[in-house]
PDB file of N, CA and C in Angstrom:
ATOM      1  N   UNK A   1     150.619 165.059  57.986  1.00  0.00           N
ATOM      2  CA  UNK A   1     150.787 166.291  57.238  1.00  0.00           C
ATOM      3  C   UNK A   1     151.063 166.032  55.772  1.00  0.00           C
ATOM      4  N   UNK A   2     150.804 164.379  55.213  1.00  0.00           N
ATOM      5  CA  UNK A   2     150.726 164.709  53.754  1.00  0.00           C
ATOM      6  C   UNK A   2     150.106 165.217  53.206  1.00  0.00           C
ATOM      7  N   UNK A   3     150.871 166.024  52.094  1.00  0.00           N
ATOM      8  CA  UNK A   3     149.352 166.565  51.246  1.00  0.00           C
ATOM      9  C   UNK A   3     149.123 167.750  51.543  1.00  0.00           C
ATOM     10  N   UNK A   4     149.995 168.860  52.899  1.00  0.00           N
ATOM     11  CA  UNK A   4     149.391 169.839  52.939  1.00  0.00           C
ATOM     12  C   UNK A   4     150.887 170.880  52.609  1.00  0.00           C
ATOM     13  N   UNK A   5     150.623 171.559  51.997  1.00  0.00           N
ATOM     14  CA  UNK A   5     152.288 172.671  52.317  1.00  0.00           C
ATOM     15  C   UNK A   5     152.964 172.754  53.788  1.00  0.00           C
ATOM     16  N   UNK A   6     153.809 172.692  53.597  1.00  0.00           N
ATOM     17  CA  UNK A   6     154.689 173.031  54.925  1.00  0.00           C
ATOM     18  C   UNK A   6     154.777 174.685  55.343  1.00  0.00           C
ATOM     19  N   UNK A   7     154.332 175.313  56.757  1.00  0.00           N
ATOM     20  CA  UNK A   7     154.195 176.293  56.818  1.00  0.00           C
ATOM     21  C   UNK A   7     155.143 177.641  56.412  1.00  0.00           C
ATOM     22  N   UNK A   8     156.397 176.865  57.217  1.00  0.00           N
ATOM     23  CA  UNK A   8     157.027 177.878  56.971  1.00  0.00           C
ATOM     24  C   UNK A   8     157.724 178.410  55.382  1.00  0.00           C
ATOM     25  N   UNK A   9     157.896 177.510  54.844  1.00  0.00           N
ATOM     26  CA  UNK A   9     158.419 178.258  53.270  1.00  0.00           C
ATOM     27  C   UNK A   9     157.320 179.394  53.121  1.00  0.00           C
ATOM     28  N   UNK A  10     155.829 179.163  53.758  1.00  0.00           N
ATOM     29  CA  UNK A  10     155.080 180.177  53.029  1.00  0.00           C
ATOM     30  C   UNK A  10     155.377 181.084  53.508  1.00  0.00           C
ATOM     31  N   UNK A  11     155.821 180.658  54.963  1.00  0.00           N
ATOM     32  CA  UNK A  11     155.460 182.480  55.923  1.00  0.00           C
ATOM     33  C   UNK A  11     156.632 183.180  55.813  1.00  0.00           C
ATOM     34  N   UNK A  12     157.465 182.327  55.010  1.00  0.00           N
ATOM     35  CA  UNK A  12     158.862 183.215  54.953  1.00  0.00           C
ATOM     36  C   UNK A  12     158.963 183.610  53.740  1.00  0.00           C
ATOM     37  N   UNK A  13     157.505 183.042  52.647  1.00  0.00           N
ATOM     38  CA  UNK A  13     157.775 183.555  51.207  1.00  0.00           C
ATOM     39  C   UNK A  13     156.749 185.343  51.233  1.00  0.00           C
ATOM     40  N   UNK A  14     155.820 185.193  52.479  1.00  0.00           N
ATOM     41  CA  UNK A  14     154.757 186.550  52.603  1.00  0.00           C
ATOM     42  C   UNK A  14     156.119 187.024  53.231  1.00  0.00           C
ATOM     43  N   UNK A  15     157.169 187.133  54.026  1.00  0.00           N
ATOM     44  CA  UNK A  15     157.789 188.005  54.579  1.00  0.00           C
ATOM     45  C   UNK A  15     158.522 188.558  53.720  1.00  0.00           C
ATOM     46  N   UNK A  16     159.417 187.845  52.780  1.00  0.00           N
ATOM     47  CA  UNK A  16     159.823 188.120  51.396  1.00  0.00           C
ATOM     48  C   UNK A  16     159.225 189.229  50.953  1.00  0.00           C
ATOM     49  N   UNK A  17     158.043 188.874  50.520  1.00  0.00           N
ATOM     50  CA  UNK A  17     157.270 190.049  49.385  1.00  0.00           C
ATOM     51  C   UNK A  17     156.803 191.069  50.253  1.00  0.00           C
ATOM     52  N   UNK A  18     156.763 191.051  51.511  1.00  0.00           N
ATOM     53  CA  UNK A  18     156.381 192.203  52.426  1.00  0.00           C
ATOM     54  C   UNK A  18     157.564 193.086  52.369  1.00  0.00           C
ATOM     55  N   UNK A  19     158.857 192.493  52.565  1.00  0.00           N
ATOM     56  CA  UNK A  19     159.606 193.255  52.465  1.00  0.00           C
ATOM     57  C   UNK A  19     160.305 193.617  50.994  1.00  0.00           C
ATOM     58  N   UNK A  20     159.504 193.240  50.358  1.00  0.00           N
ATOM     59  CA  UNK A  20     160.034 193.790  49.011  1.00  0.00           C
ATOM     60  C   UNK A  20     158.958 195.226  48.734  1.00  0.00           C
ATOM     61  N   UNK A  21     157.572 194.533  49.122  1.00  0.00           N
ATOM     62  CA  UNK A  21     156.818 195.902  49.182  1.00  0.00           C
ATOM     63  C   UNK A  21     157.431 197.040  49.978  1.00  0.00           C
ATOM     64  N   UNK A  22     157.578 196.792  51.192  1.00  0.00           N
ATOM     65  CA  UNK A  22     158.278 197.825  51.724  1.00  0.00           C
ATOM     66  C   UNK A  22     159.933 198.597  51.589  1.00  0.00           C
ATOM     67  N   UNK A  23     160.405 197.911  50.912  1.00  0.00           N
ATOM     68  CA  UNK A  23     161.737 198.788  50.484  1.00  0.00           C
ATOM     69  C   UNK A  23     161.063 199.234  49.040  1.00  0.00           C
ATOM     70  N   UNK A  24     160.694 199.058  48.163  1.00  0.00           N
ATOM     71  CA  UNK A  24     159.805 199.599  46.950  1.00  0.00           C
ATOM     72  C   UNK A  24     158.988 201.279  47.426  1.00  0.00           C
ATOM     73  N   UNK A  25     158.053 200.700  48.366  1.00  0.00           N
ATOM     74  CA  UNK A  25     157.659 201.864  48.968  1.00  0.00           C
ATOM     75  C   UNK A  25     158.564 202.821  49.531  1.00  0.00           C
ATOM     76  N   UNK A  26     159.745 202.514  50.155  1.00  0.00           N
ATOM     77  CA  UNK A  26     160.422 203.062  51.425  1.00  0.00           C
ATOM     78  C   UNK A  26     161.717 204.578  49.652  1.00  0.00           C
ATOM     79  N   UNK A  27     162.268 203.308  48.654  1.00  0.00           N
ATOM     80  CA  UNK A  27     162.711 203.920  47.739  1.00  0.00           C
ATOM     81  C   UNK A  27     161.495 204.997  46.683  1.00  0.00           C
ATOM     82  N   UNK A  28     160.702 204.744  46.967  1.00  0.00           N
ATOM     83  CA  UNK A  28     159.513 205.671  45.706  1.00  0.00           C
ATOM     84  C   UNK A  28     158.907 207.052  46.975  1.00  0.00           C
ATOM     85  N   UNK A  29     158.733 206.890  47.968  1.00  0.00           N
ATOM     86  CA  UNK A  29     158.367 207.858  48.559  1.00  0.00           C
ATOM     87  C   UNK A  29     159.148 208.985  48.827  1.00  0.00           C
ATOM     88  N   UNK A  30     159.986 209.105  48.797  1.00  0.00           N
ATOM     89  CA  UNK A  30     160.757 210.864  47.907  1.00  0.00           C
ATOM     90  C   UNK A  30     160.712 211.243  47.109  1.00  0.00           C
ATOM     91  N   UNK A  31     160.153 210.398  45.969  1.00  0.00           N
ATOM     92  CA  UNK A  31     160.311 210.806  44.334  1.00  0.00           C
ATOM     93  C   UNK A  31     158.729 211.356  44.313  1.00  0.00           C
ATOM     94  N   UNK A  32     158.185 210.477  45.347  1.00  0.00           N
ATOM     95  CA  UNK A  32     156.569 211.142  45.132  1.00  0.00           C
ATOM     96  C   UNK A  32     156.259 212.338  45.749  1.00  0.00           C
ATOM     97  N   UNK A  33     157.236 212.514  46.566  1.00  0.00           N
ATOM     98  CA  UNK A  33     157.157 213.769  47.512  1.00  0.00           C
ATOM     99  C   UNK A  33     157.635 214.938  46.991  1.00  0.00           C
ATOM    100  N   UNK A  34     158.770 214.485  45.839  1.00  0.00           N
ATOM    101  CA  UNK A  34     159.247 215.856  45.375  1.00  0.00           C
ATOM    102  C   UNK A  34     158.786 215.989  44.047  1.00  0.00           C
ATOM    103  N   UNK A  35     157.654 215.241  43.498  1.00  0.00           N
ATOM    104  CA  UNK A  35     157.199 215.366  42.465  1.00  0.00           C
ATOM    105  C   UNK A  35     158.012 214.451  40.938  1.00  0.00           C
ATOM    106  N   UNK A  36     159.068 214.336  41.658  1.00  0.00           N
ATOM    107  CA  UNK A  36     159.889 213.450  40.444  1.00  0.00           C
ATOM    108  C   UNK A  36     158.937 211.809  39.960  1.00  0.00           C
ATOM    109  N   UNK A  37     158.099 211.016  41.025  1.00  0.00           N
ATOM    110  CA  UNK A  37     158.134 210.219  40.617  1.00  0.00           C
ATOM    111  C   UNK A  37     156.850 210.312  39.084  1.00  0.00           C
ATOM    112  N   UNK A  38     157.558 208.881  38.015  1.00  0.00           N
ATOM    113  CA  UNK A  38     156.467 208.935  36.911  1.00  0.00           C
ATOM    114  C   UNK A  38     156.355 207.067  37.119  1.00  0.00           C
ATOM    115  N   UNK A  39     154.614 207.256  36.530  1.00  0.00           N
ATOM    116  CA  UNK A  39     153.974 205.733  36.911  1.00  0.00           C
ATOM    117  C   UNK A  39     154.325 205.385  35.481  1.00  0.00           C
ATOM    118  N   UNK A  40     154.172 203.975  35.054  1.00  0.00           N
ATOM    119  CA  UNK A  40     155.132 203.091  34.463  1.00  0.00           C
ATOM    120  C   UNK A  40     154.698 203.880  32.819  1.00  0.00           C
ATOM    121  N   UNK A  41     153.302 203.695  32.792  1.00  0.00           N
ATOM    122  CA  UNK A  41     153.052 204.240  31.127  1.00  0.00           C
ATOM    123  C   UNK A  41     153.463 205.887  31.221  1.00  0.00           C
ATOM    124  N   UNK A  42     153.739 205.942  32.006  1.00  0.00           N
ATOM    125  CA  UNK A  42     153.656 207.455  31.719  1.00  0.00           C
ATOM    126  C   UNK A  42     155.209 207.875  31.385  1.00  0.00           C
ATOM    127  N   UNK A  43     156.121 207.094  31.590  1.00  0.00           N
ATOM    128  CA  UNK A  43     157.477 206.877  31.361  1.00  0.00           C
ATOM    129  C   UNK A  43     157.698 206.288  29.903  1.00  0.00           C
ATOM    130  N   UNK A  44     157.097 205.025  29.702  1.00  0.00           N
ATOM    131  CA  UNK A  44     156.578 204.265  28.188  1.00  0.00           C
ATOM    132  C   UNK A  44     156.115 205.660  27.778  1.00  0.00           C
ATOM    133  N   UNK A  45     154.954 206.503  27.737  1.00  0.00           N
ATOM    134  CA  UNK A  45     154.426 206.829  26.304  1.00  0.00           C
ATOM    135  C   UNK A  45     155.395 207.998  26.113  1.00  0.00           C
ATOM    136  N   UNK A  46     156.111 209.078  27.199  1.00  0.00           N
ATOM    137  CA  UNK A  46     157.032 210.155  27.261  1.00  0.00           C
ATOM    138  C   UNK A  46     158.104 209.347  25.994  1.00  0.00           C
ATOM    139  N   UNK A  47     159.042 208.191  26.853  1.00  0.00           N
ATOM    140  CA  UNK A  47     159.682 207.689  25.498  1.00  0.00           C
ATOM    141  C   UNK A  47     159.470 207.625  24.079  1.00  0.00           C
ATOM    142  N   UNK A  48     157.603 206.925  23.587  1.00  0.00           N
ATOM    143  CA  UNK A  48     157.655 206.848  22.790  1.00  0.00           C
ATOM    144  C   UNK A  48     157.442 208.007  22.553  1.00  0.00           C
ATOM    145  N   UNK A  49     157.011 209.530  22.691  1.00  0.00           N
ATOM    146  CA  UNK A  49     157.122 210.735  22.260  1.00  0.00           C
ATOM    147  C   UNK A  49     158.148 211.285  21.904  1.00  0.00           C
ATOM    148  N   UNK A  50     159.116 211.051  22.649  1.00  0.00           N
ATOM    149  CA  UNK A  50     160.400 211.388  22.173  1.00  0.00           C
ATOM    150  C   UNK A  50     161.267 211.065  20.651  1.00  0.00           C
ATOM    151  N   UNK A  51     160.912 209.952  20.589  1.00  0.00           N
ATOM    152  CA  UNK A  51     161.215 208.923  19.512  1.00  0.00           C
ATOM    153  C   UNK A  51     160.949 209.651  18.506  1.00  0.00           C
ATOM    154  N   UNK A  52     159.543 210.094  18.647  1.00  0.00           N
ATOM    155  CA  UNK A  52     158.465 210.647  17.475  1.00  0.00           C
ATOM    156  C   UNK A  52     159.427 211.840  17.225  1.00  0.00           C
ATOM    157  N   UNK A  53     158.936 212.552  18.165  1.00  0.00           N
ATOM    158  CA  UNK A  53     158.988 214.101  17.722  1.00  0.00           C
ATOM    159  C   UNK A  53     160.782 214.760  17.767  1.00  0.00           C
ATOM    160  N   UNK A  54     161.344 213.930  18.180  1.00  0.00           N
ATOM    161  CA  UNK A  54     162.970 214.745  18.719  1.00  0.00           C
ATOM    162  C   UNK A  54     163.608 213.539  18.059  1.00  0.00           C
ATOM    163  N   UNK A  55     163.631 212.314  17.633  1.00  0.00           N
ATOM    164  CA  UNK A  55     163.924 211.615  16.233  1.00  0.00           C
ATOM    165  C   UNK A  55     165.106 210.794  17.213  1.00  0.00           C
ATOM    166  N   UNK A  56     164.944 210.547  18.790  1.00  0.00           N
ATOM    167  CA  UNK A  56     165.373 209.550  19.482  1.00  0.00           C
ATOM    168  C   UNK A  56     165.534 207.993  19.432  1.00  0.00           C
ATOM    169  N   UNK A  57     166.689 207.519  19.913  1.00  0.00           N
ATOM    170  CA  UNK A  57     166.564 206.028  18.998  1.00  0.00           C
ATOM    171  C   UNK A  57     165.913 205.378  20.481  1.00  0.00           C
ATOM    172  N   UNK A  58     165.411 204.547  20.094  1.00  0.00           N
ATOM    173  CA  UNK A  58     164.313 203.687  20.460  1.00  0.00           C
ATOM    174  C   UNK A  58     164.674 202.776  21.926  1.00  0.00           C
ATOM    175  N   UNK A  59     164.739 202.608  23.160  1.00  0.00           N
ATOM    176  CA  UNK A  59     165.724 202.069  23.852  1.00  0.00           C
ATOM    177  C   UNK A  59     166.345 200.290  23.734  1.00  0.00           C
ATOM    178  N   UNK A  60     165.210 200.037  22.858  1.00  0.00           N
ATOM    179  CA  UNK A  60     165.197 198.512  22.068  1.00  0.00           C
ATOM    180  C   UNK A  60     165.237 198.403  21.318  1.00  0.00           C
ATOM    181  N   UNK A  61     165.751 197.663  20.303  1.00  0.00           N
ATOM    182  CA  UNK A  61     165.888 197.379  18.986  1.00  0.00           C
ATOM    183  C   UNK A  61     164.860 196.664  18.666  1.00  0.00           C
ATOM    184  N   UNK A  62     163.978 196.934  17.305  1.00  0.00           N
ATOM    185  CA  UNK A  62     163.029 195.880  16.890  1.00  0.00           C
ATOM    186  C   UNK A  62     163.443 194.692  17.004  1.00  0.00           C
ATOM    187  N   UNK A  63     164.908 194.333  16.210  1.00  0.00           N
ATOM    188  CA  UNK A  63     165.086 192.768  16.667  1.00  0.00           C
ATOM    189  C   UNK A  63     164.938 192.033  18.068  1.00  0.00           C
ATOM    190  N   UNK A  64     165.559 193.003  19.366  1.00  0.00           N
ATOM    191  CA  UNK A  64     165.170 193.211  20.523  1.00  0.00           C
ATOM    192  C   UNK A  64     163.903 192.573  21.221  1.00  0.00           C
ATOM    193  N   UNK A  65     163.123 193.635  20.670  1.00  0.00           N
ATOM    194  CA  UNK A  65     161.408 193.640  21.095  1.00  0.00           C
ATOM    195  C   UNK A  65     160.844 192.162  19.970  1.00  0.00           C
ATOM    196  N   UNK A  66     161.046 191.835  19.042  1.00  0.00           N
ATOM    197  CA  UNK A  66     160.599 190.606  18.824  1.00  0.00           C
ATOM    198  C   UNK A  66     160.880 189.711  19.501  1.00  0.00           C
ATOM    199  N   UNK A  67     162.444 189.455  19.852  1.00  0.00           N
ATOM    200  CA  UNK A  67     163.050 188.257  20.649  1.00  0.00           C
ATOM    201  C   UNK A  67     161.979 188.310  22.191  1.00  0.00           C
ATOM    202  N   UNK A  68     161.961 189.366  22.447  1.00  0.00           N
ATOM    203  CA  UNK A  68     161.556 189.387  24.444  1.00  0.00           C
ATOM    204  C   UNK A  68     160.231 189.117  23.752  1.00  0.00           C
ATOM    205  N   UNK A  69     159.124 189.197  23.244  1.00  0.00           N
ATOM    206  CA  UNK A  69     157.942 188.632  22.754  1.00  0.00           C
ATOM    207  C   UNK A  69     158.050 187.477  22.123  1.00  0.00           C
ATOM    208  N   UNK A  70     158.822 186.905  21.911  1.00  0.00           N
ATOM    209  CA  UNK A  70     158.769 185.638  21.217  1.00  0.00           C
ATOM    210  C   UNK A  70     159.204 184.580  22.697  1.00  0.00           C
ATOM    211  N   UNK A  71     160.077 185.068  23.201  1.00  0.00           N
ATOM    212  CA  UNK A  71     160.311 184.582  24.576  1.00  0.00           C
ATOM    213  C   UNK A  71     159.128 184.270  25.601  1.00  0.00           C
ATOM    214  N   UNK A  72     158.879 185.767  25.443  1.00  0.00           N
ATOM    215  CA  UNK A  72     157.214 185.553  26.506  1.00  0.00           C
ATOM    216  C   UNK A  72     155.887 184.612  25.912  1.00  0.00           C
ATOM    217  N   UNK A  73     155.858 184.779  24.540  1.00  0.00           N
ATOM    218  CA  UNK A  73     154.832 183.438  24.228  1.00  0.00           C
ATOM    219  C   UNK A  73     155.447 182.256  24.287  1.00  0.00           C
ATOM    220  N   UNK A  74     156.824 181.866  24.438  1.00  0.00           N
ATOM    221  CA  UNK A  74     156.906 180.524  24.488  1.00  0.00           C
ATOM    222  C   UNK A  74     157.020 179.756  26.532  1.00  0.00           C
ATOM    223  N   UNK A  75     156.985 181.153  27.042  1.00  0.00           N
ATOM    224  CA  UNK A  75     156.608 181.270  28.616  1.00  0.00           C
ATOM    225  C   UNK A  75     155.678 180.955  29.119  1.00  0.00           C
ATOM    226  N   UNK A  76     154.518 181.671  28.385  1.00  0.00           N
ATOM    227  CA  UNK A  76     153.030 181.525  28.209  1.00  0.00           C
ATOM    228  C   UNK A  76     152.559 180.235  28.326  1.00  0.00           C
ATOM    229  N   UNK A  77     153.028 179.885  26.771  1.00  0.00           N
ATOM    230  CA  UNK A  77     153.221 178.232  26.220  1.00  0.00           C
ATOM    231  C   UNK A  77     153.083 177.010  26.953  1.00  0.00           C
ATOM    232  N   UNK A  78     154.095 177.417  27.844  1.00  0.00           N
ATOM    233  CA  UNK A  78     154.797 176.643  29.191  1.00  0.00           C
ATOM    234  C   UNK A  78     153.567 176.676  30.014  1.00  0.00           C
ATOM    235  N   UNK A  79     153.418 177.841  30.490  1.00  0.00           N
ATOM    236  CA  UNK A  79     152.474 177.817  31.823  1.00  0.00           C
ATOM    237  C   UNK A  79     150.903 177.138  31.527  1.00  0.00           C
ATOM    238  N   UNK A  80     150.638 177.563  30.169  1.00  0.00           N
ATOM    239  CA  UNK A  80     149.499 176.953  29.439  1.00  0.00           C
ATOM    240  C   UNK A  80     149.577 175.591  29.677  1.00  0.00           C
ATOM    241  N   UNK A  81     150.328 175.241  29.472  1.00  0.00           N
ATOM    242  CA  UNK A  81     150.558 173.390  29.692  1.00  0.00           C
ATOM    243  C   UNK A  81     150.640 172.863  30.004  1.00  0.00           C
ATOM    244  N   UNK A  82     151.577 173.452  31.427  1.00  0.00           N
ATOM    245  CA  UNK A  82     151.460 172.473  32.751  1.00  0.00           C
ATOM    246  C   UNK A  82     149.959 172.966  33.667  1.00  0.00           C
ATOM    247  N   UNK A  83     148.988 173.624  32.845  1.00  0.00           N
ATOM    248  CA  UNK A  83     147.806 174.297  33.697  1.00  0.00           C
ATOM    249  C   UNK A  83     146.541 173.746  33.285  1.00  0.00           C
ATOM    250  N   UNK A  84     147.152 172.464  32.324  1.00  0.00           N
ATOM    251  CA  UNK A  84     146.194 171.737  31.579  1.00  0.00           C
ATOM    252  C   UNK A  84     146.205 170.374  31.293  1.00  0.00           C
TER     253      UNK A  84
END
């Protein structure tokens, strides 16, 4: 068995994300039922409307939003590199 993955970490890593799908699903299906739920941009662009027009502060700070983007390209960076 060198050389090949060992089974079970996998089948216990699909049970993982199965059950992450399913409590995800199990928590969003009332909100969809009673009309409350909103899909991700549609939450993003409402915010940034708000911002605009009702003169709301921003839930991030520009310094904020540079750092978490400067973070994620040096993430990127990473994955770029060991993928090469």
């Amino acid at each position: 068995m060198s050389g090949r993955p060992k089974r079970f970490p996998m089948v216990m890593d699909n049970l993982g994300q199965a059950y992450q799908v399913f409590a995800f699903s199990a928590q969003t299906i009332p909100l969809i039922l009673s009309r409350r739920w909103k899909i991700g941009h549609e939450t993003y662009i409402r915010a940034f409307v708000d911002i605009i027009l009702y003169d709301k502060e921003p839930p991030v700070s520009l310094e904020g939003a540079y750092e978490n983007v400067r973070i994620l390209e040096q993430i990127c960076s990473l994955i770029d590199a060991t993928n090469h």
